[in-house]
PDB file of N, CA and C in Angstrom:
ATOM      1  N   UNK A   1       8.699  16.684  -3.689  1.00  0.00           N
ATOM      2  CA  UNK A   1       7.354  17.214  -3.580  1.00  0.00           C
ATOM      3  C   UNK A   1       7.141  17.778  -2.190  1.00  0.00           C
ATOM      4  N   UNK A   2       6.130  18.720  -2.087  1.00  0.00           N
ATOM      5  CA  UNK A   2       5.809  19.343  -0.651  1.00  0.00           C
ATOM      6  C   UNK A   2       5.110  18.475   0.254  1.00  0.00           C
ATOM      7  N   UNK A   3       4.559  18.767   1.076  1.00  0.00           N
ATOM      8  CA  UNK A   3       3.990  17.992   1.801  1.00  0.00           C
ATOM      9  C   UNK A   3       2.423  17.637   1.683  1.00  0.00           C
ATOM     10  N   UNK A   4       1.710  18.719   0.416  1.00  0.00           N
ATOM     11  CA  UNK A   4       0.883  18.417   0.163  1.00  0.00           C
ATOM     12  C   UNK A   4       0.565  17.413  -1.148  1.00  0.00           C
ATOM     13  N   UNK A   5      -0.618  16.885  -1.272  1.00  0.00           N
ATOM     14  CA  UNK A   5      -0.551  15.634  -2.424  1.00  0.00           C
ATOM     15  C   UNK A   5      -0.430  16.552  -3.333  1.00  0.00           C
ATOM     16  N   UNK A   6       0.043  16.345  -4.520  1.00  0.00           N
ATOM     17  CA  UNK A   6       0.209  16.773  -6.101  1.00  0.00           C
ATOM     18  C   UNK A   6       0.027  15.987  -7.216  1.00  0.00           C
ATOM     19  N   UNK A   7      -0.737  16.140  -7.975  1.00  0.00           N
ATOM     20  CA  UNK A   7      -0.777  15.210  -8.991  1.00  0.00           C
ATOM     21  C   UNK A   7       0.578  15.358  -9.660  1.00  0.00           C
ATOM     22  N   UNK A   8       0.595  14.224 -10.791  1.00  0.00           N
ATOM     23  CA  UNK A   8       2.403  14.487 -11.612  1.00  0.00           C
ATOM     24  C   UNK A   8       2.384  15.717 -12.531  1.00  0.00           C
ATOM     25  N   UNK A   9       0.885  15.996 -13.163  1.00  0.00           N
ATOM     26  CA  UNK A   9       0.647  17.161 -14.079  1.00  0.00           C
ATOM     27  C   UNK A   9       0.879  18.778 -12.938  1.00  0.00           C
ATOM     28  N   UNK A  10       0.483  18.907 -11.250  1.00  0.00           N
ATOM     29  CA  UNK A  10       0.724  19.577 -10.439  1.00  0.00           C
ATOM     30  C   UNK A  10       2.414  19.531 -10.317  1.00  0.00           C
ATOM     31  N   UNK A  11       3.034  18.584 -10.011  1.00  0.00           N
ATOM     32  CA  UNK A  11       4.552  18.780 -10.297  1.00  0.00           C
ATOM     33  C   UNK A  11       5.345  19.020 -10.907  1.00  0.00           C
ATOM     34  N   UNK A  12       4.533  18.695 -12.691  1.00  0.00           N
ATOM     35  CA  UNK A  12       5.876  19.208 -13.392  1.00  0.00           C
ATOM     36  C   UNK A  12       5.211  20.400 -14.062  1.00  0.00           C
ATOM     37  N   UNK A  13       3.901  21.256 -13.517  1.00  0.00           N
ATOM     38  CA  UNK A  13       4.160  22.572 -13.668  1.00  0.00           C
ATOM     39  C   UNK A  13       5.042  23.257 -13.057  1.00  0.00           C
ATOM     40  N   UNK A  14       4.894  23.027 -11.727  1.00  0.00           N
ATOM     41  CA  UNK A  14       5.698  23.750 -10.731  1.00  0.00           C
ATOM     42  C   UNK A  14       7.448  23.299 -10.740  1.00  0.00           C
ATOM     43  N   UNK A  15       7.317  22.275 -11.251  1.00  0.00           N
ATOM     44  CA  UNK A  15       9.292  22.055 -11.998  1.00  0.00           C
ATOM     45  C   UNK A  15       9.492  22.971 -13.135  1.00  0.00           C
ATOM     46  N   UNK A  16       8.682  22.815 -13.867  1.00  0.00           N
ATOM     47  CA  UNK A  16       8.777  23.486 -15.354  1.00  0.00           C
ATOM     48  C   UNK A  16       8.622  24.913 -14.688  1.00  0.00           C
ATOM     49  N   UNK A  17       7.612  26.031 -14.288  1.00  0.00           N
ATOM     50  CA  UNK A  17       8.191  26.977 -13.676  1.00  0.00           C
ATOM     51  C   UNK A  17       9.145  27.333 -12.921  1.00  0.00           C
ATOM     52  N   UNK A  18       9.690  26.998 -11.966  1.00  0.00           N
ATOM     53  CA  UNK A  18      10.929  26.917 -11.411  1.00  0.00           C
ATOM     54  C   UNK A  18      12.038  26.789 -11.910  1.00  0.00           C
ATOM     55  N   UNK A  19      11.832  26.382 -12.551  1.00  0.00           N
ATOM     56  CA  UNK A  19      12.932  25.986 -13.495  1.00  0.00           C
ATOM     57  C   UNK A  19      13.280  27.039 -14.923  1.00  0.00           C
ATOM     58  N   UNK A  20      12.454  27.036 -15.677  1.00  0.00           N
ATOM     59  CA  UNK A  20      12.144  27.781 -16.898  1.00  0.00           C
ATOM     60  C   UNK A  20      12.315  29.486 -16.366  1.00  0.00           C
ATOM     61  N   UNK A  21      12.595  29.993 -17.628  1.00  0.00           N
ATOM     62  CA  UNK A  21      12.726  31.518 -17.574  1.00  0.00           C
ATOM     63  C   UNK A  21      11.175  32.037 -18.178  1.00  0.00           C
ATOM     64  N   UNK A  22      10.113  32.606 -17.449  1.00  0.00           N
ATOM     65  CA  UNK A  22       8.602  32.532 -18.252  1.00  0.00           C
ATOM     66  C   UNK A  22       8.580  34.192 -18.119  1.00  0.00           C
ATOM     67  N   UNK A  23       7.781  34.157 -19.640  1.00  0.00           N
ATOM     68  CA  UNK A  23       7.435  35.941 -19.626  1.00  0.00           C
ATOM     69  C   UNK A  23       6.466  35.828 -20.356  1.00  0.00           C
ATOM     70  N   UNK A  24       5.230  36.855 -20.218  1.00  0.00           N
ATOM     71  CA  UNK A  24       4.498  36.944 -21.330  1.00  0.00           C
ATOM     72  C   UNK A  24       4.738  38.021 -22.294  1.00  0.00           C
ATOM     73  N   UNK A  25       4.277  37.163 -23.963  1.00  0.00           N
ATOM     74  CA  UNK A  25       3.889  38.255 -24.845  1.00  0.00           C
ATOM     75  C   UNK A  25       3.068  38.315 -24.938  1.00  0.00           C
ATOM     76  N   UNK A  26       2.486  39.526 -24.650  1.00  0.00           N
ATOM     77  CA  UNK A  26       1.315  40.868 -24.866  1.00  0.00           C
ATOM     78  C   UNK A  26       0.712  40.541 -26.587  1.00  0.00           C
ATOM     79  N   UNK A  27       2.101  40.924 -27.290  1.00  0.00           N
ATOM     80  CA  UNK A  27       1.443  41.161 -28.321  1.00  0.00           C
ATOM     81  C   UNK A  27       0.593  39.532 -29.311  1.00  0.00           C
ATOM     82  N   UNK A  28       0.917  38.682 -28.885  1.00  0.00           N
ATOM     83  CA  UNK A  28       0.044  37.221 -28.893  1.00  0.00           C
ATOM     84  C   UNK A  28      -0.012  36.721 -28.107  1.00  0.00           C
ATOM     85  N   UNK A  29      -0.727  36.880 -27.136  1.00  0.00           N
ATOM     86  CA  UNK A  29      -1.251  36.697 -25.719  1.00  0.00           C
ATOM     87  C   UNK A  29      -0.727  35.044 -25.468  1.00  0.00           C
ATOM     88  N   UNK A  30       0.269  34.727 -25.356  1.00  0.00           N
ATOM     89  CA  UNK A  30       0.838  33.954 -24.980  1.00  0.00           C
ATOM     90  C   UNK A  30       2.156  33.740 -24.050  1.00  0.00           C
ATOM     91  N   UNK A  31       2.573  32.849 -22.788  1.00  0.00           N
ATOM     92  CA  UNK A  31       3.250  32.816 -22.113  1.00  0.00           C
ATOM     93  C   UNK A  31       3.841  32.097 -22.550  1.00  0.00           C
ATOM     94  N   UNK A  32       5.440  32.475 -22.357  1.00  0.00           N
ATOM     95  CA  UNK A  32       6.639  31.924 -23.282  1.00  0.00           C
ATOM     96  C   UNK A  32       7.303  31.136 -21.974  1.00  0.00           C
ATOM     97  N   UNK A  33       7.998  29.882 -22.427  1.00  0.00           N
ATOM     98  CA  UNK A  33       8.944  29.467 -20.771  1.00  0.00           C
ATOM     99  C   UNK A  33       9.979  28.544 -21.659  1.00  0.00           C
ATOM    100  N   UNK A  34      11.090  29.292 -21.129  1.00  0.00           N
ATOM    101  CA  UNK A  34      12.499  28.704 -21.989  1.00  0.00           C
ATOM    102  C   UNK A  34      13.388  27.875 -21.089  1.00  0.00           C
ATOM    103  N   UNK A  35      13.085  26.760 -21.174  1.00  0.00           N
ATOM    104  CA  UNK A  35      13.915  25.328 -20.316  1.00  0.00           C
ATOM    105  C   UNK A  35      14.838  24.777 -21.114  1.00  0.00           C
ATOM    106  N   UNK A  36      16.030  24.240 -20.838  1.00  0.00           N
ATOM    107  CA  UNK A  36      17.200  23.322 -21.144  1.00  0.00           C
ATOM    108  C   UNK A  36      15.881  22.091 -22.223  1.00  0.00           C
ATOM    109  N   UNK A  37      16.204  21.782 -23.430  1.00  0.00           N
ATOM    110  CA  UNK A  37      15.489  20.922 -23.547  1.00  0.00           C
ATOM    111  C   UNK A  37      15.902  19.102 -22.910  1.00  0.00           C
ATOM    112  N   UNK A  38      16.959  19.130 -22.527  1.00  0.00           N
ATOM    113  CA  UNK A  38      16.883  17.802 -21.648  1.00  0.00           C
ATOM    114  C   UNK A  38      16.459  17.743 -20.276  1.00  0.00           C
ATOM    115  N   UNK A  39      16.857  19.020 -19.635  1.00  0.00           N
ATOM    116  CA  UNK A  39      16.401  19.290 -18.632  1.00  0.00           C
ATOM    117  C   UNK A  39      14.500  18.835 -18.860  1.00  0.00           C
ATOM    118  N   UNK A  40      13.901  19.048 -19.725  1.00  0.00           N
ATOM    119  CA  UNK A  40      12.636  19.364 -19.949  1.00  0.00           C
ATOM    120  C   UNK A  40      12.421  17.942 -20.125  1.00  0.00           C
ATOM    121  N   UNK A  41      12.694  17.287 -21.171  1.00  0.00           N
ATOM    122  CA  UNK A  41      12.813  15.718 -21.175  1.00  0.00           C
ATOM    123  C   UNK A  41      13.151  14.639 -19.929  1.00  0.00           C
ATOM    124  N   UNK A  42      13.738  15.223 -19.091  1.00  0.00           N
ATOM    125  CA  UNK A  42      14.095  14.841 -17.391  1.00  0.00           C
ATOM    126  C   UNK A  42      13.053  14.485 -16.799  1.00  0.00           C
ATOM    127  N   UNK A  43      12.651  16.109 -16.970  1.00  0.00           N
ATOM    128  CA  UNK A  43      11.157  16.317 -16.073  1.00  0.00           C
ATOM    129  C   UNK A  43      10.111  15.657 -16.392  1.00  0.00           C
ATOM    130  N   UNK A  44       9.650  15.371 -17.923  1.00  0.00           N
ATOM    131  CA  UNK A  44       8.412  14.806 -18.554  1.00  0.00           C
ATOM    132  C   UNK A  44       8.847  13.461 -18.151  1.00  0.00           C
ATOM    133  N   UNK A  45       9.468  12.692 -18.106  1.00  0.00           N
ATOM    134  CA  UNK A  45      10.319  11.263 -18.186  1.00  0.00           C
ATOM    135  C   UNK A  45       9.373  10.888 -16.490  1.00  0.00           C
ATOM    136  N   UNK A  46       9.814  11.967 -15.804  1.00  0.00           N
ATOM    137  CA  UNK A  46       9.723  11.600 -13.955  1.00  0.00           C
ATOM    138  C   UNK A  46       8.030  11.835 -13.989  1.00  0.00           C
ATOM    139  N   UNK A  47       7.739  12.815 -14.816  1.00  0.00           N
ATOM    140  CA  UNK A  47       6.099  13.083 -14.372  1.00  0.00           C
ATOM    141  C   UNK A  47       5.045  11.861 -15.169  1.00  0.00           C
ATOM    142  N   UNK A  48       5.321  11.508 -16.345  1.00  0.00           N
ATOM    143  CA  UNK A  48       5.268   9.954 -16.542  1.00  0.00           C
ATOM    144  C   UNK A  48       5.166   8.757 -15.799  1.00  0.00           C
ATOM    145  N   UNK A  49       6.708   8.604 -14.938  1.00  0.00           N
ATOM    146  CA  UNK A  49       6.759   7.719 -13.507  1.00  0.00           C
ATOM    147  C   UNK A  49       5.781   7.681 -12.798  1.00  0.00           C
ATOM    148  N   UNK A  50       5.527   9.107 -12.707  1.00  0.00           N
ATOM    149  CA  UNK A  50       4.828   9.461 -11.338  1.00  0.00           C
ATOM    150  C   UNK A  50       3.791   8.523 -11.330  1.00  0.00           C
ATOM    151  N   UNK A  51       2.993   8.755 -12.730  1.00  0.00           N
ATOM    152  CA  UNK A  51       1.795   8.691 -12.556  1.00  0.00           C
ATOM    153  C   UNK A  51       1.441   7.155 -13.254  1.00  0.00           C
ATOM    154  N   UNK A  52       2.537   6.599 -13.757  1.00  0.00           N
ATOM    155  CA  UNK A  52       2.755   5.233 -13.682  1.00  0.00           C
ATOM    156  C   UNK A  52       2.237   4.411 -12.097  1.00  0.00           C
ATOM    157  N   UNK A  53       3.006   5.176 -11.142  1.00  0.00           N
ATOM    158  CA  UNK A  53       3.279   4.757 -10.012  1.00  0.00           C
ATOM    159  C   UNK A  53       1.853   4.265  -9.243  1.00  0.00           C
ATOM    160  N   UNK A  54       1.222   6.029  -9.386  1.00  0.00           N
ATOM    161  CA  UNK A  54       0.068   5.577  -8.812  1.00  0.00           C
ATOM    162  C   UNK A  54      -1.180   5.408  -9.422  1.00  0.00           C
ATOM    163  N   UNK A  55      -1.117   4.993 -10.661  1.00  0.00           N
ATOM    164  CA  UNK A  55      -1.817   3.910 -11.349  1.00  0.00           C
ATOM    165  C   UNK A  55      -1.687   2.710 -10.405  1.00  0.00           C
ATOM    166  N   UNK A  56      -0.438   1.918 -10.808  1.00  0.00           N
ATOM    167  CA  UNK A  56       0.057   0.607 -10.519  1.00  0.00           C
ATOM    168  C   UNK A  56      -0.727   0.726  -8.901  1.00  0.00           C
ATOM    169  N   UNK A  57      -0.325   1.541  -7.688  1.00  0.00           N
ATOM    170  CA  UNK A  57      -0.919   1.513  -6.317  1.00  0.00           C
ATOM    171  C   UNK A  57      -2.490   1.416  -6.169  1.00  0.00           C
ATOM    172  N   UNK A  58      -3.253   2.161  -7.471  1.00  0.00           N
ATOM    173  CA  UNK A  58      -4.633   1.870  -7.309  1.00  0.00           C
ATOM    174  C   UNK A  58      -4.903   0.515  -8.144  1.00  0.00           C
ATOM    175  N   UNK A  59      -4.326   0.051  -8.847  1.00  0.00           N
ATOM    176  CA  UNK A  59      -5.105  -1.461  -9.740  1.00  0.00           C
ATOM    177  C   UNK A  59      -4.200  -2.233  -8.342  1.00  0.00           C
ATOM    178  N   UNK A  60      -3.422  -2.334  -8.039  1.00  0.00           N
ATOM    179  CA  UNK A  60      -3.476  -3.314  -6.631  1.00  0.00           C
ATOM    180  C   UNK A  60      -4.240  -2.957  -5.615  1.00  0.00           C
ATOM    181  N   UNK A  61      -4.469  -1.809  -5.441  1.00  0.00           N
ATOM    182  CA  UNK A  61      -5.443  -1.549  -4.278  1.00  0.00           C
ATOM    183  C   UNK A  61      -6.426  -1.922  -4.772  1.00  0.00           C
ATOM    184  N   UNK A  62      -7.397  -1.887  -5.998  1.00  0.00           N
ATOM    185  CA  UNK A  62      -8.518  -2.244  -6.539  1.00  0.00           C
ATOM    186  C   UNK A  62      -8.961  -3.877  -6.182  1.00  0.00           C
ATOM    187  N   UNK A  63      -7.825  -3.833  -6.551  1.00  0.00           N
ATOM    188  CA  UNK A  63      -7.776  -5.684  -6.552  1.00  0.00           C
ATOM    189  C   UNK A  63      -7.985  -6.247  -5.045  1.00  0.00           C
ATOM    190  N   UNK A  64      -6.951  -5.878  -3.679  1.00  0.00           N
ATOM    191  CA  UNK A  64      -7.408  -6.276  -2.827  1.00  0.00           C
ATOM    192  C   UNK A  64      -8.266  -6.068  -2.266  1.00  0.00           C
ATOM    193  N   UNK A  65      -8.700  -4.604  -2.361  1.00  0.00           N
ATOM    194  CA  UNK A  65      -9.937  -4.693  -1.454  1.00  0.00           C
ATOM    195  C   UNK A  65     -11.835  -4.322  -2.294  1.00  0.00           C
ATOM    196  N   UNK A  66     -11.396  -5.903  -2.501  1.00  0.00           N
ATOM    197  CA  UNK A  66     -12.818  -6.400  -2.998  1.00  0.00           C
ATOM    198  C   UNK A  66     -13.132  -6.104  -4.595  1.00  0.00           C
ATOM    199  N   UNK A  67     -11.757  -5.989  -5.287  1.00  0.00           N
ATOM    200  CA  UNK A  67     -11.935  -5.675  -6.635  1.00  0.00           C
ATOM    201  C   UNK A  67     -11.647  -7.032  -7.597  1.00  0.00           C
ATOM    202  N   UNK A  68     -11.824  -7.392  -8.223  1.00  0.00           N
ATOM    203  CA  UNK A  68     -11.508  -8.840  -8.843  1.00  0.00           C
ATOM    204  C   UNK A  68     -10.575  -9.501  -8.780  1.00  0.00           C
ATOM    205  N   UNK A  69     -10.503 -10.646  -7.884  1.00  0.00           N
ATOM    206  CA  UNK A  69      -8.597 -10.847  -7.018  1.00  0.00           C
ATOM    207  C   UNK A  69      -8.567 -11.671  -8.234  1.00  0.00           C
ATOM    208  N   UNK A  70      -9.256 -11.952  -9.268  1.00  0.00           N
ATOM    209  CA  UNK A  70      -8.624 -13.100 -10.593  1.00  0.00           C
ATOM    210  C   UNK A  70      -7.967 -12.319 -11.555  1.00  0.00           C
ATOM    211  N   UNK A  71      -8.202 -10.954 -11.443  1.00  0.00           N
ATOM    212  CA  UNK A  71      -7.949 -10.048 -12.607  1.00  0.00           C
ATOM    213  C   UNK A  71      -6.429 -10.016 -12.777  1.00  0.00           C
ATOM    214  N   UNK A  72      -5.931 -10.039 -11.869  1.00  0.00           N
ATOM    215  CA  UNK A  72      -4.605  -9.411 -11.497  1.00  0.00           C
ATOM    216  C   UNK A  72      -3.691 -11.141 -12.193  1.00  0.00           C
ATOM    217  N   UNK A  73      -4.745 -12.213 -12.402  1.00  0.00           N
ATOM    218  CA  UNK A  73      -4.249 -13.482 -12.850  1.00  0.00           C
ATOM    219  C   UNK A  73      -4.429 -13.286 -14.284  1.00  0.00           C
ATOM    220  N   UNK A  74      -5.142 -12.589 -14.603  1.00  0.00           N
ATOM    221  CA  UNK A  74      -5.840 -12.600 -16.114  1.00  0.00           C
ATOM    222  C   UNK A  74      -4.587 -11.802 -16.705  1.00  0.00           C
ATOM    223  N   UNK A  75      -4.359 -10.796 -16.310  1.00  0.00           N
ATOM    224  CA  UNK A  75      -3.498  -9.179 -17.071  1.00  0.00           C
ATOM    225  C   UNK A  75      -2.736  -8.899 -15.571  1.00  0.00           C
ATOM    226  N   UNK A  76      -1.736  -8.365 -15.697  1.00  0.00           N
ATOM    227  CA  UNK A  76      -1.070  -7.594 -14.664  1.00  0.00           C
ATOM    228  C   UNK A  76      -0.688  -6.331 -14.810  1.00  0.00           C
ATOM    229  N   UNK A  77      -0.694  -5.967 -14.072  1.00  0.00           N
ATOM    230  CA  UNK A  77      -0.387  -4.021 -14.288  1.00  0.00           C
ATOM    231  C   UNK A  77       0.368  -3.703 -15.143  1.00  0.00           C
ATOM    232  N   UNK A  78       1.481  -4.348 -15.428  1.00  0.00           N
ATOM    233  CA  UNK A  78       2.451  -3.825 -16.611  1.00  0.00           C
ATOM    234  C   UNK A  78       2.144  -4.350 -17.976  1.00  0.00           C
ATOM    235  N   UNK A  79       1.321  -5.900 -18.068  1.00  0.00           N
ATOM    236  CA  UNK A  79       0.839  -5.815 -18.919  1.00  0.00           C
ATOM    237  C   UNK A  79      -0.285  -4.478 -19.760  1.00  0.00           C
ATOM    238  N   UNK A  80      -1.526  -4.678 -19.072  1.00  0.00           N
ATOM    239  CA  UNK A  80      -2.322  -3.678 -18.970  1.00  0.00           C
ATOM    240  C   UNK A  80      -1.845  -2.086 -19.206  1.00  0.00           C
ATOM    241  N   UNK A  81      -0.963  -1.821 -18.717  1.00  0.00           N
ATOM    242  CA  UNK A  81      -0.254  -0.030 -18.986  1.00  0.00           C
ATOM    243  C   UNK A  81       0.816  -0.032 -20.442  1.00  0.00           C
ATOM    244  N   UNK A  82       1.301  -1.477 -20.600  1.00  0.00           N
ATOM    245  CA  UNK A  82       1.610  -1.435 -22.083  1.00  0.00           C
ATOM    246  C   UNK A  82       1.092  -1.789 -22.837  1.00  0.00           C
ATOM    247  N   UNK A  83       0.027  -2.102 -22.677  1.00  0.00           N
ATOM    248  CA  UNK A  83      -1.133  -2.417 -23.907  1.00  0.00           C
ATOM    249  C   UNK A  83      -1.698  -1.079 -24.246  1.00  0.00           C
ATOM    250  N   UNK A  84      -2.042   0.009 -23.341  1.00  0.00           N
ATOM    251  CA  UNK A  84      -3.059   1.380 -23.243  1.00  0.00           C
ATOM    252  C   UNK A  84      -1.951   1.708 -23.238  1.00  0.00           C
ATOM    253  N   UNK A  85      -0.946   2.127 -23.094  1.00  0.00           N
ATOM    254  CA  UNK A  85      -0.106   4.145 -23.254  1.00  0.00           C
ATOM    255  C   UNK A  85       1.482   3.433 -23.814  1.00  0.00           C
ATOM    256  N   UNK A  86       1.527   2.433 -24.589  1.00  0.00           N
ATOM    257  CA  UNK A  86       2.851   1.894 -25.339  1.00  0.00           C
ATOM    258  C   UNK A  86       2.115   1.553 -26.318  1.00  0.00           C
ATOM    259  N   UNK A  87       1.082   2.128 -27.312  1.00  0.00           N
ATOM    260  CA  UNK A  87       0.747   1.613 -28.364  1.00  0.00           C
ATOM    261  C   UNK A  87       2.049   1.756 -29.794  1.00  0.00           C
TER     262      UNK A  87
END
């Protein structure tokens, strides 16, 4: 990543362009972008992580500073993220 913040949806546009061959068709106004499909599966896999990541950094940050220090006893982050997005 650059040096500026990016969300994971900001990164894996700019992977997926970079990467991908993109052209538009005119005639159904749509932009076409032709990636390796594992290559593409790579990328979605890491932009996932990402934002795993800084989930997990804000429910601990939540928690210490002044957010419910029992919560983190009740459910823990990995509980909690596989309950919501591993249904």
């Amino acid at each position: 990543m650059s040096n500026k913040q990016q969300t994971a949806v900001e990164w894996l546009i700019q992977e997926i362009e970079s990467k991908g061959d993109a052209w538009e068709n005119a005639s159904i106004k749509k932009i076409q972008i032709s990636i390796d499909a594992s290559e593409y599966a790579e990328l979605k896999a890491q932009a996932k992580e990402m934002e795993k990541d800084k989930m997990e950094n804000l429910w601990h940050a939540a928690i210490s500073h002044g957010g419910c220090k029992c919560y983190d006893e009740i459910m823990t982050f990995e509980h909690y993220y596989n309950e919501t997005f591993n249904k």
